[in-house]
PDB file of N, CA and C in Angstrom:
ATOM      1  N   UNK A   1     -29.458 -21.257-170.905  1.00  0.00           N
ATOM      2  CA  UNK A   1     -30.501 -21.554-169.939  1.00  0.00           C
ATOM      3  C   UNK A   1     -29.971 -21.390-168.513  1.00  0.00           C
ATOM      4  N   UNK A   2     -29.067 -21.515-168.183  1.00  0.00           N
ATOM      5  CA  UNK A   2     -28.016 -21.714-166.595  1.00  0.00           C
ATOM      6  C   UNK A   2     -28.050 -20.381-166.672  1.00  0.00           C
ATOM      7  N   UNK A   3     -26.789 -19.410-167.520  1.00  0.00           N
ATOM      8  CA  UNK A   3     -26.879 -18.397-167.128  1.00  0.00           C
ATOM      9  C   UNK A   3     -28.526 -17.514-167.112  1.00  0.00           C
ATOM     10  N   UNK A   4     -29.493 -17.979-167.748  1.00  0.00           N
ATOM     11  CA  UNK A   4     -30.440 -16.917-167.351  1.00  0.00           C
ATOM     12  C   UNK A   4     -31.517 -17.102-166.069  1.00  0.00           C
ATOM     13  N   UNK A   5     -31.428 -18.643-165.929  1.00  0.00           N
ATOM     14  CA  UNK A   5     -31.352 -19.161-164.284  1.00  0.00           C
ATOM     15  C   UNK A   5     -30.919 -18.651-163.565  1.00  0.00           C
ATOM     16  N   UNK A   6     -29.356 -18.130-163.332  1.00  0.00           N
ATOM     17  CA  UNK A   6     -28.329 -17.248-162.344  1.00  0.00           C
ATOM     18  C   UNK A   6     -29.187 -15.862-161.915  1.00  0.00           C
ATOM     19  N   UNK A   7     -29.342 -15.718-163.362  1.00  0.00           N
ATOM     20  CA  UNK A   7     -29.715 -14.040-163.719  1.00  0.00           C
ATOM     21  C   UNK A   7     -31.007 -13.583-162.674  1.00  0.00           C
ATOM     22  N   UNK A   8     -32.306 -14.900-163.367  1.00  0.00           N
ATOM     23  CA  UNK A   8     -33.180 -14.506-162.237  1.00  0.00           C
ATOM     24  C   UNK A   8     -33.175 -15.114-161.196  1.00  0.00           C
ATOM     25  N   UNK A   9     -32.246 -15.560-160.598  1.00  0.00           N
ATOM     26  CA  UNK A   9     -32.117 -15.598-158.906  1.00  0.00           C
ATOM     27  C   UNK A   9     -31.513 -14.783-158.453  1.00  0.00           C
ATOM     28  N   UNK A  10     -30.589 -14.176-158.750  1.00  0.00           N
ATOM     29  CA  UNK A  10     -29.693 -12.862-158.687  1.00  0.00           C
ATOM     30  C   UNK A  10     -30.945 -11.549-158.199  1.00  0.00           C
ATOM     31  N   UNK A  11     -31.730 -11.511-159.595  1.00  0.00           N
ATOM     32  CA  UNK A  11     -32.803 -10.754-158.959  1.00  0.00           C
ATOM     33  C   UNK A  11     -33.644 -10.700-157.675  1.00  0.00           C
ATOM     34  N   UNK A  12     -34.054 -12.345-158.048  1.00  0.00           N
ATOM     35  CA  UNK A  12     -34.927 -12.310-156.819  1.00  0.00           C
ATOM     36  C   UNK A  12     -34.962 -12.287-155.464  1.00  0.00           C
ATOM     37  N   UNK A  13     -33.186 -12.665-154.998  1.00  0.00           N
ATOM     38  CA  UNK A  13     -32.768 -12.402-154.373  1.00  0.00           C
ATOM     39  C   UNK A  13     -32.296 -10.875-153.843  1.00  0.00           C
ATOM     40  N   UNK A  14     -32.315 -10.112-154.877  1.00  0.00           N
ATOM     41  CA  UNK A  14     -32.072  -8.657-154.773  1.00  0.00           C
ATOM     42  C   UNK A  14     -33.416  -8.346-153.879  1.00  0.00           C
ATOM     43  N   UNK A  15     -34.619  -8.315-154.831  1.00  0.00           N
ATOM     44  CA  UNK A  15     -36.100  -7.920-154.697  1.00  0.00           C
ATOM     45  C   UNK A  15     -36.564  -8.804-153.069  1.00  0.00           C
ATOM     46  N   UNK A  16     -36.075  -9.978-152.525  1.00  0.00           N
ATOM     47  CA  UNK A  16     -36.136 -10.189-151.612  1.00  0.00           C
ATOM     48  C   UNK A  16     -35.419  -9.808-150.369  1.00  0.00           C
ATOM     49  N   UNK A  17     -34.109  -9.298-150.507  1.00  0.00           N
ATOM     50  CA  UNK A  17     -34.015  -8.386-149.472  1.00  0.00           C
ATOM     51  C   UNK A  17     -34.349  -6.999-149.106  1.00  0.00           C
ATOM     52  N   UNK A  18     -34.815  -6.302-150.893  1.00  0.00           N
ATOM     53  CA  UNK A  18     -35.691  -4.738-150.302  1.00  0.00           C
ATOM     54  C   UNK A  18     -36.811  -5.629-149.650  1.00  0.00           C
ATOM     55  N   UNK A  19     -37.673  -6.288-150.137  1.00  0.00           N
ATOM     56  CA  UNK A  19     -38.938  -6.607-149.442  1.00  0.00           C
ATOM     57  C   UNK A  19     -38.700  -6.759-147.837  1.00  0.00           C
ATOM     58  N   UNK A  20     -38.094  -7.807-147.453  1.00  0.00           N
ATOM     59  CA  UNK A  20     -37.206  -8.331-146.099  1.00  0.00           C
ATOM     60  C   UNK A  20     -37.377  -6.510-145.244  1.00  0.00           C
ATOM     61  N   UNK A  21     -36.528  -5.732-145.951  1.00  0.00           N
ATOM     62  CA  UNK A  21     -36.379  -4.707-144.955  1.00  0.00           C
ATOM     63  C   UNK A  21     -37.671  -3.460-145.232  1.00  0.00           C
ATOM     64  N   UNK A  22     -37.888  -3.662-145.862  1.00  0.00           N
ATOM     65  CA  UNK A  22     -39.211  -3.075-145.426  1.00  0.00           C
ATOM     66  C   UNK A  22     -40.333  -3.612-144.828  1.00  0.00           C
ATOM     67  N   UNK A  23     -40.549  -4.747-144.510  1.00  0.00           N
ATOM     68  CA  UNK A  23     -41.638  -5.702-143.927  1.00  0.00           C
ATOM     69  C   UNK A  23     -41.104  -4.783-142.460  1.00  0.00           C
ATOM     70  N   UNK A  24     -42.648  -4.448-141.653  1.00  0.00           N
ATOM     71  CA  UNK A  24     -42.799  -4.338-140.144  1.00  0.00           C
ATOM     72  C   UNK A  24     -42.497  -5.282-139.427  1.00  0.00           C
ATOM     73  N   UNK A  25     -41.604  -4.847-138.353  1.00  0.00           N
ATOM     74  CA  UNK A  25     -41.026  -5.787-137.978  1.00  0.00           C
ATOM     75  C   UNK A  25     -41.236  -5.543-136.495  1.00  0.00           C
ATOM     76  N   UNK A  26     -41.031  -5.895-135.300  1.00  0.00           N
ATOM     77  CA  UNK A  26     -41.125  -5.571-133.532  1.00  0.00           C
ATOM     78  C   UNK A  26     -40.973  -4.203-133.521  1.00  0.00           C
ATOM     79  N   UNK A  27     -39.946  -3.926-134.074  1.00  0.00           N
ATOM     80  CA  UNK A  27     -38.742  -2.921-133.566  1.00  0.00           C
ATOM     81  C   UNK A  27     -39.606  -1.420-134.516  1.00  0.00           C
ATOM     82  N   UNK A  28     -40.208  -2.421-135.533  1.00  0.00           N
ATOM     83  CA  UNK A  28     -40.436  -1.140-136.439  1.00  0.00           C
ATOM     84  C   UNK A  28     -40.567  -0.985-137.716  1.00  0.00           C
ATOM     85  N   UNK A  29     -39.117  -1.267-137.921  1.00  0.00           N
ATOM     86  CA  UNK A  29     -38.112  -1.495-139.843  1.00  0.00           C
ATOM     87  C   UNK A  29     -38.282  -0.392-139.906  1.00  0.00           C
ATOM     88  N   UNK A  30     -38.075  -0.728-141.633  1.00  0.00           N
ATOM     89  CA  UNK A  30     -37.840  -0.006-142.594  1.00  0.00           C
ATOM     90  C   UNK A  30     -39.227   0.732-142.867  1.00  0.00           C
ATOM     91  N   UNK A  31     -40.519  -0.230-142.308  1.00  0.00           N
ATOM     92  CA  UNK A  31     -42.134   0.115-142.941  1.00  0.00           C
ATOM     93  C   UNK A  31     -42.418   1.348-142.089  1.00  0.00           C
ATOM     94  N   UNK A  32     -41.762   1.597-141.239  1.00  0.00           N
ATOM     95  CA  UNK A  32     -42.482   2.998-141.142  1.00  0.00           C
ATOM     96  C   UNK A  32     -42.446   4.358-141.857  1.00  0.00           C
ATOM     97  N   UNK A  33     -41.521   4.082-142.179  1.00  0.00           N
ATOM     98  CA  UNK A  33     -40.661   5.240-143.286  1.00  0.00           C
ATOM     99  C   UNK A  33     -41.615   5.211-144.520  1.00  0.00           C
ATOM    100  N   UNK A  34     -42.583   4.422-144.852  1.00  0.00           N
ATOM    101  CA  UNK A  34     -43.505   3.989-145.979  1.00  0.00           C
ATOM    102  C   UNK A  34     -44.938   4.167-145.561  1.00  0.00           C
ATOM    103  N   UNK A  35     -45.291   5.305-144.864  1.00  0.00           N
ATOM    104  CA  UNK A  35     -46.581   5.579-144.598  1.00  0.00           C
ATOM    105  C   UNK A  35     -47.447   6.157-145.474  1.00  0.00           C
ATOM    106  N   UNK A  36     -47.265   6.346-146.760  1.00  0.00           N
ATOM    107  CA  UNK A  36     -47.978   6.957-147.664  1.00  0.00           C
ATOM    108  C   UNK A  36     -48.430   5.626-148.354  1.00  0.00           C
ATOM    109  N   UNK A  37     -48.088   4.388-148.644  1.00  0.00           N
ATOM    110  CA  UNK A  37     -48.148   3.355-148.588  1.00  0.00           C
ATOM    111  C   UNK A  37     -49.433   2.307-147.551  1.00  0.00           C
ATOM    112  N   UNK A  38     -48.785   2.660-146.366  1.00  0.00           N
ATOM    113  CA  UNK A  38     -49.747   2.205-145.555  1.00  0.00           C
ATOM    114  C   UNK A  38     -50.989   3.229-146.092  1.00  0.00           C
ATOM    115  N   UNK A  39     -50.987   4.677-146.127  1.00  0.00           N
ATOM    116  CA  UNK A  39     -52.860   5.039-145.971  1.00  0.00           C
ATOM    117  C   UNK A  39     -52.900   4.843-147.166  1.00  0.00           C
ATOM    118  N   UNK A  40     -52.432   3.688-148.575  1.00  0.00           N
ATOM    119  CA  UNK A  40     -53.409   4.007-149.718  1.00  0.00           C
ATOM    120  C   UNK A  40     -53.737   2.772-149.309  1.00  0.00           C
ATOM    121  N   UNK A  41     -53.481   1.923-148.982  1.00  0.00           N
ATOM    122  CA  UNK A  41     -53.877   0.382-148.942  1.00  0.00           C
ATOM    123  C   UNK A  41     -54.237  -0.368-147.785  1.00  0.00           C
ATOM    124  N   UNK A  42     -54.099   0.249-146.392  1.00  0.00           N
ATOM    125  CA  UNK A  42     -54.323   0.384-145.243  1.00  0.00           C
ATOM    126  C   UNK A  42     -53.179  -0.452-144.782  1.00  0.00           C
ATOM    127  N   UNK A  43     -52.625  -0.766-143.516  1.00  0.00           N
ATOM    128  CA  UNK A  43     -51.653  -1.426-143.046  1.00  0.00           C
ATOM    129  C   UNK A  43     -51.858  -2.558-143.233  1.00  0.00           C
ATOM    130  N   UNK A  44     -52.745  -3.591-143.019  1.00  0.00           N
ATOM    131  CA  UNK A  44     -53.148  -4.881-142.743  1.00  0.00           C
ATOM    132  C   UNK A  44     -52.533  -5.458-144.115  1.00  0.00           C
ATOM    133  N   UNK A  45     -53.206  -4.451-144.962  1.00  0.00           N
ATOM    134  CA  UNK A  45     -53.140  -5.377-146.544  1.00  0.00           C
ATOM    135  C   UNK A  45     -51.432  -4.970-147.113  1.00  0.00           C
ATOM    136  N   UNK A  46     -50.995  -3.986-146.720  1.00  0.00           N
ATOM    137  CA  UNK A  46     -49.562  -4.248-147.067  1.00  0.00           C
ATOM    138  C   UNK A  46     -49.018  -4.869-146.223  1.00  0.00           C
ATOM    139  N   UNK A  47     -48.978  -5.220-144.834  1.00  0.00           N
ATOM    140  CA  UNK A  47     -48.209  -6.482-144.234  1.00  0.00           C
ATOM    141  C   UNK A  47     -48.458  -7.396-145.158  1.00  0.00           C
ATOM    142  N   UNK A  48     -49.842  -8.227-145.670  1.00  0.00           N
ATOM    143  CA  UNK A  48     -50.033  -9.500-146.321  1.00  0.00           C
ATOM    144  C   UNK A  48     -49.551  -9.393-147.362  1.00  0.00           C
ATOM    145  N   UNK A  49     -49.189  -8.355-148.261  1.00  0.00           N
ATOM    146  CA  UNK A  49     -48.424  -8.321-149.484  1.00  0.00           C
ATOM    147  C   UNK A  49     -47.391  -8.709-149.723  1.00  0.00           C
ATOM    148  N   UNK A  50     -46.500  -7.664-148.241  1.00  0.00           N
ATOM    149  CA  UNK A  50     -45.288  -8.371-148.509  1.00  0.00           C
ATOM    150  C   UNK A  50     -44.969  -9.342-147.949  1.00  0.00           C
ATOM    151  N   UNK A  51     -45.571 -10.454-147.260  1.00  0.00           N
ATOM    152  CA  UNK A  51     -45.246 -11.308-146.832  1.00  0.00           C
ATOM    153  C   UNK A  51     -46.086 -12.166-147.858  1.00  0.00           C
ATOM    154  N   UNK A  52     -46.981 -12.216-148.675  1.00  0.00           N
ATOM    155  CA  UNK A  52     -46.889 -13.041-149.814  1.00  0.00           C
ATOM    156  C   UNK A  52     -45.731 -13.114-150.903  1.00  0.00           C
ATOM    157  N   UNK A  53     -45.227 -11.839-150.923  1.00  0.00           N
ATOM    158  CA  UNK A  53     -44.328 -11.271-151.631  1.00  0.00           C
ATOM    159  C   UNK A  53     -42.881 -12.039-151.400  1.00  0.00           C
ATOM    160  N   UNK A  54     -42.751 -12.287-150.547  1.00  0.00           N
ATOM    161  CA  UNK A  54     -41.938 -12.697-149.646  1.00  0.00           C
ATOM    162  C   UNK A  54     -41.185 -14.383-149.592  1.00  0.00           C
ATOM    163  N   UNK A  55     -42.819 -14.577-149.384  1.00  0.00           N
ATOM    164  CA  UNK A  55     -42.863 -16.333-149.731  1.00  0.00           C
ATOM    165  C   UNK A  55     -42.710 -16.373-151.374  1.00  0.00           C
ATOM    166  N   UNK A  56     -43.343 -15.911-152.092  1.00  0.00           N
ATOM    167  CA  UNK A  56     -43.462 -15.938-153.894  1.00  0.00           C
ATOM    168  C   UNK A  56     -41.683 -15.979-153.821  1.00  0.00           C
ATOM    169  N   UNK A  57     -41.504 -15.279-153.430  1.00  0.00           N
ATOM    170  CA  UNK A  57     -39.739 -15.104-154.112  1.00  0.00           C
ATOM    171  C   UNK A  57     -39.297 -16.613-153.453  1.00  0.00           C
ATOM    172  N   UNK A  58     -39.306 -16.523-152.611  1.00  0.00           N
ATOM    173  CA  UNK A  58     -38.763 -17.831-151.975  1.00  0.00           C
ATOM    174  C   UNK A  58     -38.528 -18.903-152.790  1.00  0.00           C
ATOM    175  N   UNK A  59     -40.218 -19.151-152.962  1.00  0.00           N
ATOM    176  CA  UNK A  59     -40.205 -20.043-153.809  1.00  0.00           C
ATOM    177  C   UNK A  59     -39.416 -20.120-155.634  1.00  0.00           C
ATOM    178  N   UNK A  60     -39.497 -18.881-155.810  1.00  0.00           N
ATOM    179  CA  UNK A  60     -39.029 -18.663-157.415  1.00  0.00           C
ATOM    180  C   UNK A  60     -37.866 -18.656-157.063  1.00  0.00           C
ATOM    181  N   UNK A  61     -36.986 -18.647-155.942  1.00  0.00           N
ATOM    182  CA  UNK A  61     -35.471 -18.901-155.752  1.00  0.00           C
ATOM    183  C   UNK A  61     -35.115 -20.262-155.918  1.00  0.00           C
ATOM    184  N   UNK A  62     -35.794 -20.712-154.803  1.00  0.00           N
ATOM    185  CA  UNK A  62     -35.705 -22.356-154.914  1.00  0.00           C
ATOM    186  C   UNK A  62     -36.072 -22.838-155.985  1.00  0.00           C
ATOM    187  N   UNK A  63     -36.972 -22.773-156.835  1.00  0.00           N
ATOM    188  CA  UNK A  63     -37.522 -23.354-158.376  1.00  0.00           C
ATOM    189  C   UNK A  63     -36.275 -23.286-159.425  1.00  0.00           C
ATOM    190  N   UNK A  64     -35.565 -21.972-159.251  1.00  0.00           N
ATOM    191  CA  UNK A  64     -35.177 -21.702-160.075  1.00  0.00           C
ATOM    192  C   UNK A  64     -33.033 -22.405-159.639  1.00  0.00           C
ATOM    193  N   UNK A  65     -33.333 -22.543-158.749  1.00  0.00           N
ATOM    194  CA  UNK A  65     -32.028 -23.042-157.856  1.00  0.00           C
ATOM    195  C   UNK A  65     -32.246 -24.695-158.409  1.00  0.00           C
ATOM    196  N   UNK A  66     -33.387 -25.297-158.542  1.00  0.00           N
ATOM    197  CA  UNK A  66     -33.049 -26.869-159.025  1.00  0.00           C
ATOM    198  C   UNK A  66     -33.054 -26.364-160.356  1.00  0.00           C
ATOM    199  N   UNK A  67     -33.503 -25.979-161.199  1.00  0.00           N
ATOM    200  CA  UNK A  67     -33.924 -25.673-162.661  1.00  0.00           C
ATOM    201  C   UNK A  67     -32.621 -25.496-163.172  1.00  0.00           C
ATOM    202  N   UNK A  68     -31.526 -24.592-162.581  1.00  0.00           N
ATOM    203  CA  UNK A  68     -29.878 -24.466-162.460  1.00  0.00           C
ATOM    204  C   UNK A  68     -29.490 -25.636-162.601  1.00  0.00           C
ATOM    205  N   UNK A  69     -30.072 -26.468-161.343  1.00  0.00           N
ATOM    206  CA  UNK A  69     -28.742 -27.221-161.642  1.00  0.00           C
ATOM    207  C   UNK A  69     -28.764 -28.624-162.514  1.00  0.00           C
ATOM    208  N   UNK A  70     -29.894 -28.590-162.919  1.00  0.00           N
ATOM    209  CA  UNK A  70     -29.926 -29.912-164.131  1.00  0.00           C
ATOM    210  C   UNK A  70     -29.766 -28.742-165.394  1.00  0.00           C
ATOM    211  N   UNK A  71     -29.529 -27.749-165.723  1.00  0.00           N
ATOM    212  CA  UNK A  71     -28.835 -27.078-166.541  1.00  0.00           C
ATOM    213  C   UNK A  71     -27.404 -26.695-166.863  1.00  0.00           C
ATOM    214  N   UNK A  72     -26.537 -27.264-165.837  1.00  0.00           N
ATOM    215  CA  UNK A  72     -25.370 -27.017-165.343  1.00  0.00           C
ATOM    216  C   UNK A  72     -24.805 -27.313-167.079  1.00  0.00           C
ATOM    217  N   UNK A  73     -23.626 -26.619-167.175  1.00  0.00           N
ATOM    218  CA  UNK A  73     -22.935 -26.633-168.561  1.00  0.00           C
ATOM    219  C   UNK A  73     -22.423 -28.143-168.537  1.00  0.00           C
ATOM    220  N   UNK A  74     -22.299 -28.655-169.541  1.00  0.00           N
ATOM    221  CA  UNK A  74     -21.241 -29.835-169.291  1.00  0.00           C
ATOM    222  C   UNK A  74     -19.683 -29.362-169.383  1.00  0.00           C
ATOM    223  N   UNK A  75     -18.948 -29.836-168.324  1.00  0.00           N
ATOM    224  CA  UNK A  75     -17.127 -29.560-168.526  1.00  0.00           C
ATOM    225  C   UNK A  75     -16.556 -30.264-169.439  1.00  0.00           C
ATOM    226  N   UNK A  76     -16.337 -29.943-170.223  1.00  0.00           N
ATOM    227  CA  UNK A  76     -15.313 -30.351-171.508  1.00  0.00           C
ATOM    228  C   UNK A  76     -13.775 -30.629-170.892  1.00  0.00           C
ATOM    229  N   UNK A  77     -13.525 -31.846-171.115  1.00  0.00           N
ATOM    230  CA  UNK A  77     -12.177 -32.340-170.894  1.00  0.00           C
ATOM    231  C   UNK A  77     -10.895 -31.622-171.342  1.00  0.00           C
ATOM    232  N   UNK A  78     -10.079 -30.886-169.831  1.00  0.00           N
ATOM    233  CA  UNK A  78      -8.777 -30.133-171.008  1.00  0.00           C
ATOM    234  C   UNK A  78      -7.826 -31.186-170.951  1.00  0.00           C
ATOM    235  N   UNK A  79      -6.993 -31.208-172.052  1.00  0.00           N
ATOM    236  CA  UNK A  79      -6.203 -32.318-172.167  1.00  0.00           C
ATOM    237  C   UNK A  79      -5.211 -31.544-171.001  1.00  0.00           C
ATOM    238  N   UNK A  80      -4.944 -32.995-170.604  1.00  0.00           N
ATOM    239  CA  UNK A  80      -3.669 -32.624-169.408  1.00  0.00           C
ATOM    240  C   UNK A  80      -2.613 -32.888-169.607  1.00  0.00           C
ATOM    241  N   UNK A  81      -1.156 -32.326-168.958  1.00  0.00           N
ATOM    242  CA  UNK A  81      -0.425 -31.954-169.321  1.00  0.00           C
ATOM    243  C   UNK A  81       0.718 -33.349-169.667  1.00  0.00           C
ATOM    244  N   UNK A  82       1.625 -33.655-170.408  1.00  0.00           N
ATOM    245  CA  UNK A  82       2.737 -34.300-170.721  1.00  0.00           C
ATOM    246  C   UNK A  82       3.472 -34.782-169.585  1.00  0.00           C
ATOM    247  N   UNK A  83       3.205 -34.447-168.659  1.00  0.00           N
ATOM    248  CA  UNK A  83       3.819 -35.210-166.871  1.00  0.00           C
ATOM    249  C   UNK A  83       2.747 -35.829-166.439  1.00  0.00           C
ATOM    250  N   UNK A  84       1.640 -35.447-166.531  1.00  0.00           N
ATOM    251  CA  UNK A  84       0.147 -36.110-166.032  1.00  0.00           C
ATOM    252  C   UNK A  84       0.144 -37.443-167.125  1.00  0.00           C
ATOM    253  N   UNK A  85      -0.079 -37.159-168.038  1.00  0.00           N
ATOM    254  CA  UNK A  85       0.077 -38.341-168.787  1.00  0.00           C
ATOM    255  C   UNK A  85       0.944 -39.282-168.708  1.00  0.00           C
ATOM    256  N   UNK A  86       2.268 -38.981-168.547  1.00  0.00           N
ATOM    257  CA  UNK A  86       3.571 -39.542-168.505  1.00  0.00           C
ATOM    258  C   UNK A  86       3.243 -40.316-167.130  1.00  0.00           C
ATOM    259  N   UNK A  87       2.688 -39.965-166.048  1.00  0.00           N
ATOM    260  CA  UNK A  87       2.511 -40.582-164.303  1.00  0.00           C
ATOM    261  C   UNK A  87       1.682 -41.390-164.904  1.00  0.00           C
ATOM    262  N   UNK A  88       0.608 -41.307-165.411  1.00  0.00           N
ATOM    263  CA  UNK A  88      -0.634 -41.988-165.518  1.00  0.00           C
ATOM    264  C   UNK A  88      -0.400 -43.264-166.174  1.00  0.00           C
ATOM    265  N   UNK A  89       0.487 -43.196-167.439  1.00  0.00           N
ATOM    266  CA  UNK A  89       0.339 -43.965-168.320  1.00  0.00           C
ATOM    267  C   UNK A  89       1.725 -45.346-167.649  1.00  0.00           C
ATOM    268  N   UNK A  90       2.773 -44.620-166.752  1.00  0.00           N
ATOM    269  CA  UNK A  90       3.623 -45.094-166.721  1.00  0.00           C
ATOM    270  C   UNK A  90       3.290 -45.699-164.861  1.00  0.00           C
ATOM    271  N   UNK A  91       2.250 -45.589-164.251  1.00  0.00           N
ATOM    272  CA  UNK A  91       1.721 -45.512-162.845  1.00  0.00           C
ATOM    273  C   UNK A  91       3.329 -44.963-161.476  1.00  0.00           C
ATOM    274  N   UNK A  92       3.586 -43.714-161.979  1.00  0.00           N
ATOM    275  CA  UNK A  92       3.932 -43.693-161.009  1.00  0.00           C
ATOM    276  C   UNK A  92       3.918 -42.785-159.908  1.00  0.00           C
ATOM    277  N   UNK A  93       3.635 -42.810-158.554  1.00  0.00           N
ATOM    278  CA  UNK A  93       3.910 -42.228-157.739  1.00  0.00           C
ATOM    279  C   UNK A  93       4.891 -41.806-157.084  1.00  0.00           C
ATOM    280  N   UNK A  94       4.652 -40.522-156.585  1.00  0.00           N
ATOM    281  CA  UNK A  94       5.600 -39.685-155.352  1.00  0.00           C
ATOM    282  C   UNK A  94       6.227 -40.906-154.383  1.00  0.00           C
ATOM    283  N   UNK A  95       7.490 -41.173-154.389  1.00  0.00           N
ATOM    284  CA  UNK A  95       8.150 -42.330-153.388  1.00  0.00           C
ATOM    285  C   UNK A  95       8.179 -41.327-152.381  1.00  0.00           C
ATOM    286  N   UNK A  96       7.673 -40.240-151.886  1.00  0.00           N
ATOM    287  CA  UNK A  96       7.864 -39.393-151.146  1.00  0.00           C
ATOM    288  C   UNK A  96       6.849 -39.464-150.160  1.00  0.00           C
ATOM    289  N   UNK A  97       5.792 -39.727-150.665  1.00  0.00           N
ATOM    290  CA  UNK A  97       3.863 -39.669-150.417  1.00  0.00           C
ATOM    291  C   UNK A  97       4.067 -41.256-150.048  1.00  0.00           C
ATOM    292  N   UNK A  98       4.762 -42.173-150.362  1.00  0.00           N
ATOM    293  CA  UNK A  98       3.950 -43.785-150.196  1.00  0.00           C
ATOM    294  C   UNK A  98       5.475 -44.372-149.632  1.00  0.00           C
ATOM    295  N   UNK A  99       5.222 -45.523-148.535  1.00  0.00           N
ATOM    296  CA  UNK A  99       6.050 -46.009-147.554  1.00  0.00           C
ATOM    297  C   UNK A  99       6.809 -47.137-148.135  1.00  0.00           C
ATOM    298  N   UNK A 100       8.113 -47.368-148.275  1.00  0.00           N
ATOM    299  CA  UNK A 100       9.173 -47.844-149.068  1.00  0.00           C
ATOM    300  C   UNK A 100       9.132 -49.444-148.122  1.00  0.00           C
ATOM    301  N   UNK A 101       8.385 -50.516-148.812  1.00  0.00           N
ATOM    302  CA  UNK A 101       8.043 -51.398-148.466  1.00  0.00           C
ATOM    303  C   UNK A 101       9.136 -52.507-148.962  1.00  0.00           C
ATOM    304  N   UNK A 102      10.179 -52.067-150.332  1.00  0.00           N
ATOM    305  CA  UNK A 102      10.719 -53.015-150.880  1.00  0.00           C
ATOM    306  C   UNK A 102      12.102 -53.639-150.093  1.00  0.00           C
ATOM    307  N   UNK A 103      12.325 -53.025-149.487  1.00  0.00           N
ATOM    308  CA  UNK A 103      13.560 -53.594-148.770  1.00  0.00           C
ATOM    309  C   UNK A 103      12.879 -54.890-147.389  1.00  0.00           C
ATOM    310  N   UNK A 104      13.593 -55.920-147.182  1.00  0.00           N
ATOM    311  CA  UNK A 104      12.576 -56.719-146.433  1.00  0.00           C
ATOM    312  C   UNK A 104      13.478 -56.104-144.679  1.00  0.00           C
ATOM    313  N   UNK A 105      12.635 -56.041-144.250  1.00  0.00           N
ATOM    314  CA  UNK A 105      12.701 -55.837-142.466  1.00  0.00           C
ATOM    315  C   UNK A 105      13.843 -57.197-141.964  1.00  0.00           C
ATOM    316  N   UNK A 106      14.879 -56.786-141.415  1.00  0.00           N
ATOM    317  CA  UNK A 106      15.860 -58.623-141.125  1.00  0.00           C
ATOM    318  C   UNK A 106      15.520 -58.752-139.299  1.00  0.00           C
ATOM    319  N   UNK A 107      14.840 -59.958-139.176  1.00  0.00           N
ATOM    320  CA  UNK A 107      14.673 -59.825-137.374  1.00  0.00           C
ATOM    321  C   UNK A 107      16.069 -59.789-136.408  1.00  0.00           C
ATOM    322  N   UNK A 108      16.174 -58.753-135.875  1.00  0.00           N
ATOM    323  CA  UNK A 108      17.500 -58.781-135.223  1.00  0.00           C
ATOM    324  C   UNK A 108      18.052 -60.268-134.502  1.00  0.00           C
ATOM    325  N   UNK A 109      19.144 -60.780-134.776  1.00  0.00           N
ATOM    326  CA  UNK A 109      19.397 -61.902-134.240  1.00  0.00           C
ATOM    327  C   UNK A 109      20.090 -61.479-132.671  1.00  0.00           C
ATOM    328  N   UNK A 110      19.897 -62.584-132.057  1.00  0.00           N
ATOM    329  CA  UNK A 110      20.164 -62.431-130.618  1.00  0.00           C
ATOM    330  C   UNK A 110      21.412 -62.900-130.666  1.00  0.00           C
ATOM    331  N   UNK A 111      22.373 -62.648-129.656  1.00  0.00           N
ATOM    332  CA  UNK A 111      23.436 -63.333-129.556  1.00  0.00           C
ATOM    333  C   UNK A 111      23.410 -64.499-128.899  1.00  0.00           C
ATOM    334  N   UNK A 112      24.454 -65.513-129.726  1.00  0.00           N
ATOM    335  CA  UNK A 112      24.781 -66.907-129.540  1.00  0.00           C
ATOM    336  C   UNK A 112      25.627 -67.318-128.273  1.00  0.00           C
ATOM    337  N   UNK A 113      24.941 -67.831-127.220  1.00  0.00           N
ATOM    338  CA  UNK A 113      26.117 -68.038-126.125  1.00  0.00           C
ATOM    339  C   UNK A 113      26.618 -69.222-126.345  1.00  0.00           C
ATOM    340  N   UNK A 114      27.775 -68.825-126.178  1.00  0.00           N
ATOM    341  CA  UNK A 114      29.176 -70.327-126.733  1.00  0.00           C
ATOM    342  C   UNK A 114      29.317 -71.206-125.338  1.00  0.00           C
TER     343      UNK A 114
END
């Protein structure tokens, strides 16, 4: 189920950036290059296409982006290794990583005037 989740967002994400660059844009795009397009359907109605087109994916990205992730595989525990265990079981840490508290601090004594 996850991987075929991946699969179609993968797509739709594909199919949403041809759409993206062919949508008319200020400058122009990609839609002018698609004028045989514009005279079967007239301009108006392919702007609204692909910008329904546009939003539809959106949404089937995002749908499909939560749908992922309560599908997520469960991780199976790898047993860890014979030093991991050995630290764990025996608690010990890096004296390297943590500040050597056991020796006690002696307050310097002042000298005694005789």
């Amino acid at each position: 189920m996850y991987l075929l989740c991946v699969i179609l967002i993968v797509l739709a994400a594909v199919l949403m950036c041809f759409i993206v660059l062919i949508q008319n844009s200020k400058g122009g795009g990609l839609a002018s290059g698609f004028a045989s397009s514009n005279q079967i359907m007239g301009v108006r109605k392919t702007t609204d296409f692909l910008e329904k087109a546009t939003i539809t994916l959106a949404i089937v990205i995002v749908v499909f982006s939560i749908v992922a992730s309560f599908a997520i595989p469960e991780v199976v525990e790898v047993e860890s290794s014979r030093i991991q265990q050995n630290a764990v079981e025996n608690n010990l840490v890096n004296p390297n990583l943590t500040p050597d508290f056991s020796q006690e601090l002696e307050a310097p004594v002042a000298p005694v005037a005789e």
